[in-house]
PDB file of N, CA and C in Angstrom:
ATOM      1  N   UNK A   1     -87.402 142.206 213.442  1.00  0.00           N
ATOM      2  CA  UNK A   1     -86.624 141.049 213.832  1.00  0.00           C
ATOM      3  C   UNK A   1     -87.095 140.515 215.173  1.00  0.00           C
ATOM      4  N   UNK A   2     -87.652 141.589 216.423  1.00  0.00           N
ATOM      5  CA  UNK A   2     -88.168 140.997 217.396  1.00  0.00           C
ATOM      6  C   UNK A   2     -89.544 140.331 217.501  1.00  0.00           C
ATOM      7  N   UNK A   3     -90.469 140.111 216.302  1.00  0.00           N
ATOM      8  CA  UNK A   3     -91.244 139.514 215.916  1.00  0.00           C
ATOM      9  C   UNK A   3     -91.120 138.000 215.285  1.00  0.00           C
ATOM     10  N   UNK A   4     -90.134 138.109 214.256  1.00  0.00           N
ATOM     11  CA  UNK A   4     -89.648 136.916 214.156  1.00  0.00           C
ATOM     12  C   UNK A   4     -88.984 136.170 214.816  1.00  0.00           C
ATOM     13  N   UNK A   5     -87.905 136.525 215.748  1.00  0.00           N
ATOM     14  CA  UNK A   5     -87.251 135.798 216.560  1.00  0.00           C
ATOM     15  C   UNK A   5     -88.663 135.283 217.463  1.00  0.00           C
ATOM     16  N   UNK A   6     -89.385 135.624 217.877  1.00  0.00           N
ATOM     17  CA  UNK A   6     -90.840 135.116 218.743  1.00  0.00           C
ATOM     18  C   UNK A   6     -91.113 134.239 218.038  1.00  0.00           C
ATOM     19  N   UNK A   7     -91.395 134.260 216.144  1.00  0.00           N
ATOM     20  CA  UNK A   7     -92.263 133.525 215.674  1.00  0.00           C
ATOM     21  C   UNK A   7     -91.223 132.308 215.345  1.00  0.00           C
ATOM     22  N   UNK A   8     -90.083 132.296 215.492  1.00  0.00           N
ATOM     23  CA  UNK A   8     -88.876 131.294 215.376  1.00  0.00           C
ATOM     24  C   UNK A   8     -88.877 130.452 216.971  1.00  0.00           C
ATOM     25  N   UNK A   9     -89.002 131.531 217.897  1.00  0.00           N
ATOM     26  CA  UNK A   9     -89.080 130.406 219.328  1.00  0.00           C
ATOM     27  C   UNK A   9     -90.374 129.580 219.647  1.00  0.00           C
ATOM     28  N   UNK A  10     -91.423 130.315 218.609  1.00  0.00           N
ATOM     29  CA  UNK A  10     -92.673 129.117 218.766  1.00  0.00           C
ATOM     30  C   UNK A  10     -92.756 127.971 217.798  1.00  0.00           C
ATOM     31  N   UNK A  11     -92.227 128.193 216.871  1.00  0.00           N
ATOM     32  CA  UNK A  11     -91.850 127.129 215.666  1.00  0.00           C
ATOM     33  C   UNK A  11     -91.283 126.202 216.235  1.00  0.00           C
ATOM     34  N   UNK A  12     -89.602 126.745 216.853  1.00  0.00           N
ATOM     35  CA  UNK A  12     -88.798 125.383 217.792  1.00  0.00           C
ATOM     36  C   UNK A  12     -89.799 124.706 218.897  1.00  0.00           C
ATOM     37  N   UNK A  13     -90.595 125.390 219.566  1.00  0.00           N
ATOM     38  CA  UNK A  13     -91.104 124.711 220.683  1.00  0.00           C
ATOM     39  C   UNK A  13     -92.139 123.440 220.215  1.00  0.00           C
ATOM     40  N   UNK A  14     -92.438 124.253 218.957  1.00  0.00           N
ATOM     41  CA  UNK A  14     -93.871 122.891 217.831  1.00  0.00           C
ATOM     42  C   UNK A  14     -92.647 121.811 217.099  1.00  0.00           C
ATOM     43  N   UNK A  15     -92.088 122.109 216.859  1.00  0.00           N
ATOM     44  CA  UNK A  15     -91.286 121.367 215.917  1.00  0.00           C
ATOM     45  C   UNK A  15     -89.987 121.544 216.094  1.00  0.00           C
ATOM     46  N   UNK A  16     -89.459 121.110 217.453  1.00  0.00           N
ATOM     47  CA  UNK A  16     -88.156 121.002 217.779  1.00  0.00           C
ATOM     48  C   UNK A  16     -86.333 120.747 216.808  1.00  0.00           C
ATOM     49  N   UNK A  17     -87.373 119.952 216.230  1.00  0.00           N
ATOM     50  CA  UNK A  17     -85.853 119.292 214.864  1.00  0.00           C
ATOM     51  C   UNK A  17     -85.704 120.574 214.261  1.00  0.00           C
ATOM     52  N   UNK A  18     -86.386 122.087 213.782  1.00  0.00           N
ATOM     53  CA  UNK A  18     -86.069 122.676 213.109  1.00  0.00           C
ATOM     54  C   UNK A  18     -85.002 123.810 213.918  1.00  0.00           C
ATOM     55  N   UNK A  19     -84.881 123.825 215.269  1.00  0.00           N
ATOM     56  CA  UNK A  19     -83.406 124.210 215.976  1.00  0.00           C
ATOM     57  C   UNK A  19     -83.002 122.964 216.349  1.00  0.00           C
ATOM     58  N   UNK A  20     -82.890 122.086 216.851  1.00  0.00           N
ATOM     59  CA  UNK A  20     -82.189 120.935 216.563  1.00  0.00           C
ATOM     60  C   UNK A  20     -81.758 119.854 216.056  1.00  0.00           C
ATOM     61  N   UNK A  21     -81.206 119.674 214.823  1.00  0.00           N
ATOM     62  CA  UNK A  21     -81.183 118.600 213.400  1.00  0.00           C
ATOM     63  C   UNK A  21     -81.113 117.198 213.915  1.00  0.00           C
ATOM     64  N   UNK A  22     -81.886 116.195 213.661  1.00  0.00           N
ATOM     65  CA  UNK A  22     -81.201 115.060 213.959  1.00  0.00           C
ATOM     66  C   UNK A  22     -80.379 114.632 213.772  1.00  0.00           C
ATOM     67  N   UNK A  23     -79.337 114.071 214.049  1.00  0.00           N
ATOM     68  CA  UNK A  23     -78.182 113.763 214.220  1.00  0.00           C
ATOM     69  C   UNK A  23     -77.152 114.284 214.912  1.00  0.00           C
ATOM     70  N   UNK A  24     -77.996 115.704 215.820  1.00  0.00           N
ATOM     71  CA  UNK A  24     -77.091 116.310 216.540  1.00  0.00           C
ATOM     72  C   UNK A  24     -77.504 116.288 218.114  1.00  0.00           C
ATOM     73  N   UNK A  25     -76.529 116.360 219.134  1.00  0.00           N
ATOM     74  CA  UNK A  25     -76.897 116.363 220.399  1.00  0.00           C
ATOM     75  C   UNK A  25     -77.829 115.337 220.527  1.00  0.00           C
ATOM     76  N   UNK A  26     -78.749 114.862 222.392  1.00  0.00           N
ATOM     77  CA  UNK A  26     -79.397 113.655 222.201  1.00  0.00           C
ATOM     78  C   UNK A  26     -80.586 113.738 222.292  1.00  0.00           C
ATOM     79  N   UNK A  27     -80.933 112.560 222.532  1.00  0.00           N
ATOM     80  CA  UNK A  27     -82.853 112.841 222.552  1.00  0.00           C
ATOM     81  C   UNK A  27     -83.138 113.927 223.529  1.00  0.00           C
ATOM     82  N   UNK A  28     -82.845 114.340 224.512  1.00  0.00           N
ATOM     83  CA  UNK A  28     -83.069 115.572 224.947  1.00  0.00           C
ATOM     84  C   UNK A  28     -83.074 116.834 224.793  1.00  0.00           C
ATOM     85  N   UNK A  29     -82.308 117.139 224.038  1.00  0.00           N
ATOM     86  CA  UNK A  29     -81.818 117.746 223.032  1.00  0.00           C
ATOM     87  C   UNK A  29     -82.697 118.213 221.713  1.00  0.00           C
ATOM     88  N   UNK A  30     -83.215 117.555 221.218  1.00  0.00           N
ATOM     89  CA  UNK A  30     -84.036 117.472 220.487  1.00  0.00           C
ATOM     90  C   UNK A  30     -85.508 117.265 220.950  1.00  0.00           C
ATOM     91  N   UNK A  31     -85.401 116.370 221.680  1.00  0.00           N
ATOM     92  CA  UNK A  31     -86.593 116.791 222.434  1.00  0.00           C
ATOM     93  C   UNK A  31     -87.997 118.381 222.380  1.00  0.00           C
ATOM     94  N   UNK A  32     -87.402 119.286 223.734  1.00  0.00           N
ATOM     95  CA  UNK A  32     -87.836 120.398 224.081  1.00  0.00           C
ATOM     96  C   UNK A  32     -86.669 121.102 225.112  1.00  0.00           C
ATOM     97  N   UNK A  33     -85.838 120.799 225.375  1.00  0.00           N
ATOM     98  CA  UNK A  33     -84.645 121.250 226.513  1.00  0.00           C
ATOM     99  C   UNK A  33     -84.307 122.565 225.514  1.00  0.00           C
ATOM    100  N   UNK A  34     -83.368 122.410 224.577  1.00  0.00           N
ATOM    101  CA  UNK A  34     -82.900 123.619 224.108  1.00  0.00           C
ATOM    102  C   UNK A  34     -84.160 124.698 223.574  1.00  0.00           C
ATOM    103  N   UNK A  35     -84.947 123.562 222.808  1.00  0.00           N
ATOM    104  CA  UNK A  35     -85.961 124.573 221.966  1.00  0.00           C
ATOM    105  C   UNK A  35     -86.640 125.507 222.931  1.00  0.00           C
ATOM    106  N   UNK A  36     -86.883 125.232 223.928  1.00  0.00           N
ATOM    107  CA  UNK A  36     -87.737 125.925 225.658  1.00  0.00           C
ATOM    108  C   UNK A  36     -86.728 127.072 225.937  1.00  0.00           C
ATOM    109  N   UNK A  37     -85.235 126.493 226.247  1.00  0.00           N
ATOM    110  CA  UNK A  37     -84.155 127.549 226.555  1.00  0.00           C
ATOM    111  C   UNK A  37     -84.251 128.528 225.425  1.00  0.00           C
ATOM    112  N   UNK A  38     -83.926 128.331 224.173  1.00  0.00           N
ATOM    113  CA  UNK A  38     -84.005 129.555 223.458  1.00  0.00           C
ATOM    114  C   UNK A  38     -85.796 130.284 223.521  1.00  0.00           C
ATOM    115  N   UNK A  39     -86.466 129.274 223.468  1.00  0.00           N
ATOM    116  CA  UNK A  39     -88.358 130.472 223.741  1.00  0.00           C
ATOM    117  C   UNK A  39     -87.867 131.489 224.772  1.00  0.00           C
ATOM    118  N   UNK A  40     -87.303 130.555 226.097  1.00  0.00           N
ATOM    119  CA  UNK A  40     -87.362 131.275 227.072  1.00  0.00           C
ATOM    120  C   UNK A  40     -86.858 132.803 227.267  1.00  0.00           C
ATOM    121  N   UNK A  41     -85.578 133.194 226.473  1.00  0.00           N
ATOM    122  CA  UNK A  41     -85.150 133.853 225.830  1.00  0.00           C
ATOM    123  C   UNK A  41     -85.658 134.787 224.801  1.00  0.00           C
ATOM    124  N   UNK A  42     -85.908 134.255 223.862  1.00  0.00           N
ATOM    125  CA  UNK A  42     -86.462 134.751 222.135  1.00  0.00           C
ATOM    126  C   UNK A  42     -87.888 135.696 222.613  1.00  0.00           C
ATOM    127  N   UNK A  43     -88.754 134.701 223.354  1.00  0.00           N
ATOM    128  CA  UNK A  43     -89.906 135.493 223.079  1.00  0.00           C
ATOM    129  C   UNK A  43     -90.275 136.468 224.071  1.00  0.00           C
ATOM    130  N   UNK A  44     -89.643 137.253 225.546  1.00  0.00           N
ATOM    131  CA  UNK A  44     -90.022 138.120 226.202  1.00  0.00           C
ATOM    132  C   UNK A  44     -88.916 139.064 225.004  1.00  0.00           C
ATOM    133  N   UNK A  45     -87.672 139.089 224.550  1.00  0.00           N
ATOM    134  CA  UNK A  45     -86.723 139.590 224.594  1.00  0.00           C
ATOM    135  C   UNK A  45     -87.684 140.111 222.811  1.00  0.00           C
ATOM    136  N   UNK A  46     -87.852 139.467 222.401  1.00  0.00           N
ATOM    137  CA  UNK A  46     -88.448 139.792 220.796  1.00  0.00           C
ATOM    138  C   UNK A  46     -89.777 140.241 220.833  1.00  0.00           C
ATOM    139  N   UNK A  47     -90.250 140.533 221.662  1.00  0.00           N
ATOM    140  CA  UNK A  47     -91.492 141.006 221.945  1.00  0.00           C
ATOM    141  C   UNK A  47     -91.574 142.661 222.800  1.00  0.00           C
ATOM    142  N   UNK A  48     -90.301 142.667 223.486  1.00  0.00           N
ATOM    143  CA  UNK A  48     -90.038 143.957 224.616  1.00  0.00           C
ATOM    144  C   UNK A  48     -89.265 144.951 222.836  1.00  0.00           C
ATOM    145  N   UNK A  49     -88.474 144.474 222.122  1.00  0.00           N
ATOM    146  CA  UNK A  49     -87.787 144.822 221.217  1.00  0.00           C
ATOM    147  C   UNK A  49     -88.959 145.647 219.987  1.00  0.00           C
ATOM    148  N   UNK A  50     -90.014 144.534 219.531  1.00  0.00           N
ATOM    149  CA  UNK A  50     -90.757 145.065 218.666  1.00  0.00           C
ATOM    150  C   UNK A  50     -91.927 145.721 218.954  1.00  0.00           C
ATOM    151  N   UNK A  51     -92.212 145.870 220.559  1.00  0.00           N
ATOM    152  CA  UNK A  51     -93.096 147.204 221.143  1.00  0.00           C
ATOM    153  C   UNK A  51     -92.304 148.370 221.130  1.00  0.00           C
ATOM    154  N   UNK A  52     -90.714 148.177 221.799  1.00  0.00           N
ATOM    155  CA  UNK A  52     -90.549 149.513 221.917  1.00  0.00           C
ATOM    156  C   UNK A  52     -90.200 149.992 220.663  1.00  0.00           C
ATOM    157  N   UNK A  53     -90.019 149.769 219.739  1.00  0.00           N
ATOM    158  CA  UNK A  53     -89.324 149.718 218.328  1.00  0.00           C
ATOM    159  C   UNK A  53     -90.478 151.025 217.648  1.00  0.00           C
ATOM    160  N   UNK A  54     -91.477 149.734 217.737  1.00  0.00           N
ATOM    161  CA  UNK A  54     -92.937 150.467 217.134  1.00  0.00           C
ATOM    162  C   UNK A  54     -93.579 151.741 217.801  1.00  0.00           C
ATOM    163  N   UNK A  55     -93.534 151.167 219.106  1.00  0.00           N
ATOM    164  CA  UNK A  55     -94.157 152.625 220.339  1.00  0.00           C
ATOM    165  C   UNK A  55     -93.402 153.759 220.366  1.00  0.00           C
ATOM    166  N   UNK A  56     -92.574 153.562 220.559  1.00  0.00           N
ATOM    167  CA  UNK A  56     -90.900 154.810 221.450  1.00  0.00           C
ATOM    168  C   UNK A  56     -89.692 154.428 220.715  1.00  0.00           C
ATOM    169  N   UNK A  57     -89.909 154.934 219.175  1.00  0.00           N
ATOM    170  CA  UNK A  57     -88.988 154.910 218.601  1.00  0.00           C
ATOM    171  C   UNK A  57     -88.015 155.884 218.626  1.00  0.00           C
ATOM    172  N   UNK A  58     -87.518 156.758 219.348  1.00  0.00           N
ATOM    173  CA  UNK A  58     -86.637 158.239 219.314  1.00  0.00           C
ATOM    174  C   UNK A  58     -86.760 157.855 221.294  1.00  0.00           C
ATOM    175  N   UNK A  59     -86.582 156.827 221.869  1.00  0.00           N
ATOM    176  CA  UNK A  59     -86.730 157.087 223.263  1.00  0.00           C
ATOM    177  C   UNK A  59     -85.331 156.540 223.391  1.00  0.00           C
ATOM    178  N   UNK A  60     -84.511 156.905 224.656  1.00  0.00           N
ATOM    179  CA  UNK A  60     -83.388 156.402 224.906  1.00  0.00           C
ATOM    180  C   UNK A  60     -83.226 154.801 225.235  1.00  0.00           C
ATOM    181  N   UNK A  61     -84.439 154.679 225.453  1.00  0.00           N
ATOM    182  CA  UNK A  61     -84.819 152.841 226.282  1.00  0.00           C
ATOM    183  C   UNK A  61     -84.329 151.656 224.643  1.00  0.00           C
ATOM    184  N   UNK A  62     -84.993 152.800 223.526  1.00  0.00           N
ATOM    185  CA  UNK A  62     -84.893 152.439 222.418  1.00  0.00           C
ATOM    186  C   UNK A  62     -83.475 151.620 221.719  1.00  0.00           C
ATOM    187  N   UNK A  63     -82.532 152.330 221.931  1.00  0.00           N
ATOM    188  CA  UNK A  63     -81.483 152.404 221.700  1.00  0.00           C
ATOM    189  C   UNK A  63     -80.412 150.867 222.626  1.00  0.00           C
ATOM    190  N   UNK A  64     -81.382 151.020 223.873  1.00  0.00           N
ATOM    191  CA  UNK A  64     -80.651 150.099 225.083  1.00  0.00           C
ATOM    192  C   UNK A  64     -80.974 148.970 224.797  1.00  0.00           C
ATOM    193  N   UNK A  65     -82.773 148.980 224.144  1.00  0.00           N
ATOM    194  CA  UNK A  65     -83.357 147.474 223.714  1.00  0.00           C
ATOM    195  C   UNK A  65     -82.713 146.679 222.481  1.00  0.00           C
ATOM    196  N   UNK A  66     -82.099 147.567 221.899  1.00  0.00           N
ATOM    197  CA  UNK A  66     -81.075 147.293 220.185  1.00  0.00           C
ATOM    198  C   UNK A  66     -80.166 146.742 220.779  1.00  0.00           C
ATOM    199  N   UNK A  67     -79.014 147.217 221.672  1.00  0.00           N
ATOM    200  CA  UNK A  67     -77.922 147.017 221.684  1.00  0.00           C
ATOM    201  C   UNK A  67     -77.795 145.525 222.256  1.00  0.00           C
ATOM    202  N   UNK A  68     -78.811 145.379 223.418  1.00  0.00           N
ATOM    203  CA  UNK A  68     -79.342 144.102 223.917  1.00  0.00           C
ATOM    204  C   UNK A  68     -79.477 142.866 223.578  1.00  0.00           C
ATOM    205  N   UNK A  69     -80.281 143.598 222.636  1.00  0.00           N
ATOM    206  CA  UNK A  69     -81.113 142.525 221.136  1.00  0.00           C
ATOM    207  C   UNK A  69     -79.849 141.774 220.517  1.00  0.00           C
ATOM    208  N   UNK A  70     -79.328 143.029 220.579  1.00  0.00           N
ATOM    209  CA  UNK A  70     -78.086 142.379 218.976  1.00  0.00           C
ATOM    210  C   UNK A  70     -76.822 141.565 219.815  1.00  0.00           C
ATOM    211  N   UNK A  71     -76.680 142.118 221.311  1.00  0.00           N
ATOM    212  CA  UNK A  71     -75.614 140.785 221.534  1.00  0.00           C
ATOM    213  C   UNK A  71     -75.924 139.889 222.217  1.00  0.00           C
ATOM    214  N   UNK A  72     -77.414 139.896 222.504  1.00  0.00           N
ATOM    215  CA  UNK A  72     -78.182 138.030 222.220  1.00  0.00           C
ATOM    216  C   UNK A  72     -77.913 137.601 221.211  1.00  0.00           C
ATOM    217  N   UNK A  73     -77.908 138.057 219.752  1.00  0.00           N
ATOM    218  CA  UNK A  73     -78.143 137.775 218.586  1.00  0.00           C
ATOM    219  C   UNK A  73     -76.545 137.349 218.047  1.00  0.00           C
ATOM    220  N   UNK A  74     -75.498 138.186 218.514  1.00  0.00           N
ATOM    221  CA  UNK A  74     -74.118 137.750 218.567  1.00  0.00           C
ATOM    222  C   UNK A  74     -73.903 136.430 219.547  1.00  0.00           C
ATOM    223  N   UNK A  75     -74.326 136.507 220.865  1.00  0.00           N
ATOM    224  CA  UNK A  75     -74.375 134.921 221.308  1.00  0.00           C
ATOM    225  C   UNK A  75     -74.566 133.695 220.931  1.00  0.00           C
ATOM    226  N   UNK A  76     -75.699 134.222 220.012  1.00  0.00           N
ATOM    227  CA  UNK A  76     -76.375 132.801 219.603  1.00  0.00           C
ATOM    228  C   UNK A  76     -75.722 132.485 217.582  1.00  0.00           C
ATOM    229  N   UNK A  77     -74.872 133.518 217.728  1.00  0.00           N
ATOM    230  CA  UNK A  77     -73.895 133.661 216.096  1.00  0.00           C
ATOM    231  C   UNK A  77     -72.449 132.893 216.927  1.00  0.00           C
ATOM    232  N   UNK A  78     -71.991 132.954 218.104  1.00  0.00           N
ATOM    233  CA  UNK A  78     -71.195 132.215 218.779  1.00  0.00           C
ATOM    234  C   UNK A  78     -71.441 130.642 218.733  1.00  0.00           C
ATOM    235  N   UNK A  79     -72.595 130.522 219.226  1.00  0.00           N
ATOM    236  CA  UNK A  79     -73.100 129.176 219.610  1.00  0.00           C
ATOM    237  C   UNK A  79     -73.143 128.068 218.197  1.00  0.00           C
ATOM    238  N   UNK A  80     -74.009 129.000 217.135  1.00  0.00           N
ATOM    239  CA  UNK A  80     -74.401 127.955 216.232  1.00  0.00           C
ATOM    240  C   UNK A  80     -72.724 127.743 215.505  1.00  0.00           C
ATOM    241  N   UNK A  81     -72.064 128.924 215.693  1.00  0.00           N
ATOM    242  CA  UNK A  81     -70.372 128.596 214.862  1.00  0.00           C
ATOM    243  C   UNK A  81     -69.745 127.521 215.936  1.00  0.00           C
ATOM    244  N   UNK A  82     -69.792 127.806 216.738  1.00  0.00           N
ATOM    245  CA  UNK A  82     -69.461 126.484 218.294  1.00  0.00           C
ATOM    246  C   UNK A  82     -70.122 125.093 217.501  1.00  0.00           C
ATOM    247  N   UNK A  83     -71.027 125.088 217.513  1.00  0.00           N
ATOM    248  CA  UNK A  83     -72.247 123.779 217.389  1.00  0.00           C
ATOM    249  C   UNK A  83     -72.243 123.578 215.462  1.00  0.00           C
ATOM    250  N   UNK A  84     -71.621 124.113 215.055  1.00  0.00           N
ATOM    251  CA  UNK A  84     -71.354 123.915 213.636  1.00  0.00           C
ATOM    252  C   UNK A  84     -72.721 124.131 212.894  1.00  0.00           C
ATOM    253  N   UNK A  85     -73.628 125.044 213.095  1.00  0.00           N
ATOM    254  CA  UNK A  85     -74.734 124.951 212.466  1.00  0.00           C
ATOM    255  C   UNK A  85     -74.946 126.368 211.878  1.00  0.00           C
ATOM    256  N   UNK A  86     -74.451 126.147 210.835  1.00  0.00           N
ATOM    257  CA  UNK A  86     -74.387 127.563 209.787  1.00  0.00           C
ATOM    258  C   UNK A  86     -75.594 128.174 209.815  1.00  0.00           C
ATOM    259  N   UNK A  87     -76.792 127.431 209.832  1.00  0.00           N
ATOM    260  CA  UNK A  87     -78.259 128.248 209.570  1.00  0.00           C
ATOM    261  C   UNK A  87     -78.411 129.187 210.958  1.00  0.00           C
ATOM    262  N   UNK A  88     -78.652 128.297 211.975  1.00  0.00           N
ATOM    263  CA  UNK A  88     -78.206 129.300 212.809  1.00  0.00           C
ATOM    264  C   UNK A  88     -77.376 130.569 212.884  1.00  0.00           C
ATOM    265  N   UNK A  89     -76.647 130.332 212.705  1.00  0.00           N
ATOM    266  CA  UNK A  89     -75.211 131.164 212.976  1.00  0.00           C
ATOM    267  C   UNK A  89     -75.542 132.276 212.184  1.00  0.00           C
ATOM    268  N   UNK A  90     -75.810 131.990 210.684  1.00  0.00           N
ATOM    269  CA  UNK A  90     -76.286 132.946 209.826  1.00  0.00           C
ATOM    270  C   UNK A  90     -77.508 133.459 210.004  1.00  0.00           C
ATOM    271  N   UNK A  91     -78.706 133.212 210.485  1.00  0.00           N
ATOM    272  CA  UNK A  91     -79.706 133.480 211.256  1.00  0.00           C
ATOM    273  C   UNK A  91     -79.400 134.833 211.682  1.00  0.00           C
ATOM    274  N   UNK A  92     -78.594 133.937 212.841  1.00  0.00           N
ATOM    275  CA  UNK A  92     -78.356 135.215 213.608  1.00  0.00           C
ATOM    276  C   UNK A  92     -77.698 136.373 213.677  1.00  0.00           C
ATOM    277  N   UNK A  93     -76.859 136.322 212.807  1.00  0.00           N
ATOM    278  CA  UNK A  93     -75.585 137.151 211.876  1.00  0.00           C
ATOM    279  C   UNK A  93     -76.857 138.375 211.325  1.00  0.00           C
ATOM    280  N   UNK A  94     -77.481 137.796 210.355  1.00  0.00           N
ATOM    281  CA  UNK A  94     -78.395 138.767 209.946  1.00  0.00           C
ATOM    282  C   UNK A  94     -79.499 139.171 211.101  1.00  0.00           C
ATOM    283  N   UNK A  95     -79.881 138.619 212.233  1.00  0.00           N
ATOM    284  CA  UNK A  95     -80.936 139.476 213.227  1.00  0.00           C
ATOM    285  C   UNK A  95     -79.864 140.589 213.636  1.00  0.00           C
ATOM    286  N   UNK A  96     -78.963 140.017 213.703  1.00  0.00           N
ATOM    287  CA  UNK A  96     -77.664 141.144 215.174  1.00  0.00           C
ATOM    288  C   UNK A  96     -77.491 142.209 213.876  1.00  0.00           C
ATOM    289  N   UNK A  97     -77.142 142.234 212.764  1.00  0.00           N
ATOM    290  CA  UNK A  97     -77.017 143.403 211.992  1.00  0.00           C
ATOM    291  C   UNK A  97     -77.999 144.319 211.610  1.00  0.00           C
ATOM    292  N   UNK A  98     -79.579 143.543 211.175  1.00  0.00           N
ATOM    293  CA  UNK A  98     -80.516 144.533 211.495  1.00  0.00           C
ATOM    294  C   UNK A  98     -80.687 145.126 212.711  1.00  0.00           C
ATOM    295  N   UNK A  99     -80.092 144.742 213.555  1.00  0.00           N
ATOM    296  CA  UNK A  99     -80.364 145.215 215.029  1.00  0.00           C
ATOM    297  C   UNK A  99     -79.261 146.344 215.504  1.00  0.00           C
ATOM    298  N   UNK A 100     -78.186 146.047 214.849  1.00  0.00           N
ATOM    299  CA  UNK A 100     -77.311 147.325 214.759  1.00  0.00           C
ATOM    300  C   UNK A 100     -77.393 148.496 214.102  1.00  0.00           C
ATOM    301  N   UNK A 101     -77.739 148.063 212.729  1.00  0.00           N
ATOM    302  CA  UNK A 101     -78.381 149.147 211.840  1.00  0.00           C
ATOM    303  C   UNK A 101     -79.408 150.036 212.564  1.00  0.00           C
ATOM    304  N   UNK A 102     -80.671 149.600 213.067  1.00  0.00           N
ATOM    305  CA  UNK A 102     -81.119 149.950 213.923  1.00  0.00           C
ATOM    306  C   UNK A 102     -80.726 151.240 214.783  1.00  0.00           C
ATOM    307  N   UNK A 103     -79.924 150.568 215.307  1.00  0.00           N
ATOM    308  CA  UNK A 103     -78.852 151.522 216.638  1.00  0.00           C
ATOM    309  C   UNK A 103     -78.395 152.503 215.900  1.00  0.00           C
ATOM    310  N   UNK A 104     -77.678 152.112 215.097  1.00  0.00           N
ATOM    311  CA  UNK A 104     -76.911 153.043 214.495  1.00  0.00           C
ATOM    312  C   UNK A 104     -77.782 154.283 213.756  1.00  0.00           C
ATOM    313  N   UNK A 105     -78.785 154.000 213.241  1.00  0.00           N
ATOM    314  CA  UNK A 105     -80.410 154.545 212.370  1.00  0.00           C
ATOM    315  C   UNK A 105     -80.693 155.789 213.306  1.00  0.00           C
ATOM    316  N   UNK A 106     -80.416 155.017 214.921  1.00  0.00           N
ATOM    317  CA  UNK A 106     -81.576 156.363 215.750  1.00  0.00           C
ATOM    318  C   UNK A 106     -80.306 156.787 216.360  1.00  0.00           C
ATOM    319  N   UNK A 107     -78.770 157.288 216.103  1.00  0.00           N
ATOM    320  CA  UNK A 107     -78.193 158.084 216.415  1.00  0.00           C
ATOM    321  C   UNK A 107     -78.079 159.446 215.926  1.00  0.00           C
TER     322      UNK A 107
END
């Protein structure tokens, strides 16, 4: 999931309308403003997630990078239910649960 969330914040940054729909929020908006805010986010955070995942899987850091992961992933399940945008929301519904499973996996 911390691979895709990367390959989802470079998608928004190429092709903005696909996190922000037209007809929503304004030309700025759609623009690069949000799509940048979530990269800015998505891709150190989905990238620190799917090294340690792969590298130091049984490490305690392991466990801290999940829990992390997943209530970014609950934030942004806040936001898109806020902003009425189910794909989102559901998006993220399913990153934050693989990401718990996860947690829950290396107890």
């Amino acid at each position: 999931m911390g691979a895709v969330s990367v390959i989802a914040a470079a998608a928004a940054l190429l092709r903005p309308g696909l996190l922000v729909p037209s007809g929503t929020g304004t030309d700025v908006d759609r623009d690069r403003f949000y799509p940048a805010m979530y990269a800015a986010r998505a891709v150190p955070l989905g990238v620190v997630v799917a090294v340690i995942v792969w590298l130091t899987p049984l490490c305690p850091l392991t466990q801290l990078v999940l829990a992390m992961a997943a209530l970014a992933q609950l934030g942004d399940v806040a936001i898109g239910v806020a902003r009425r945008q189910p794909g989102m929301a559901g998006g993220a519904a399913v990153a934050a649960a693989i990401h718990l499973a996860g947690l829950v996996a290396l107890r």
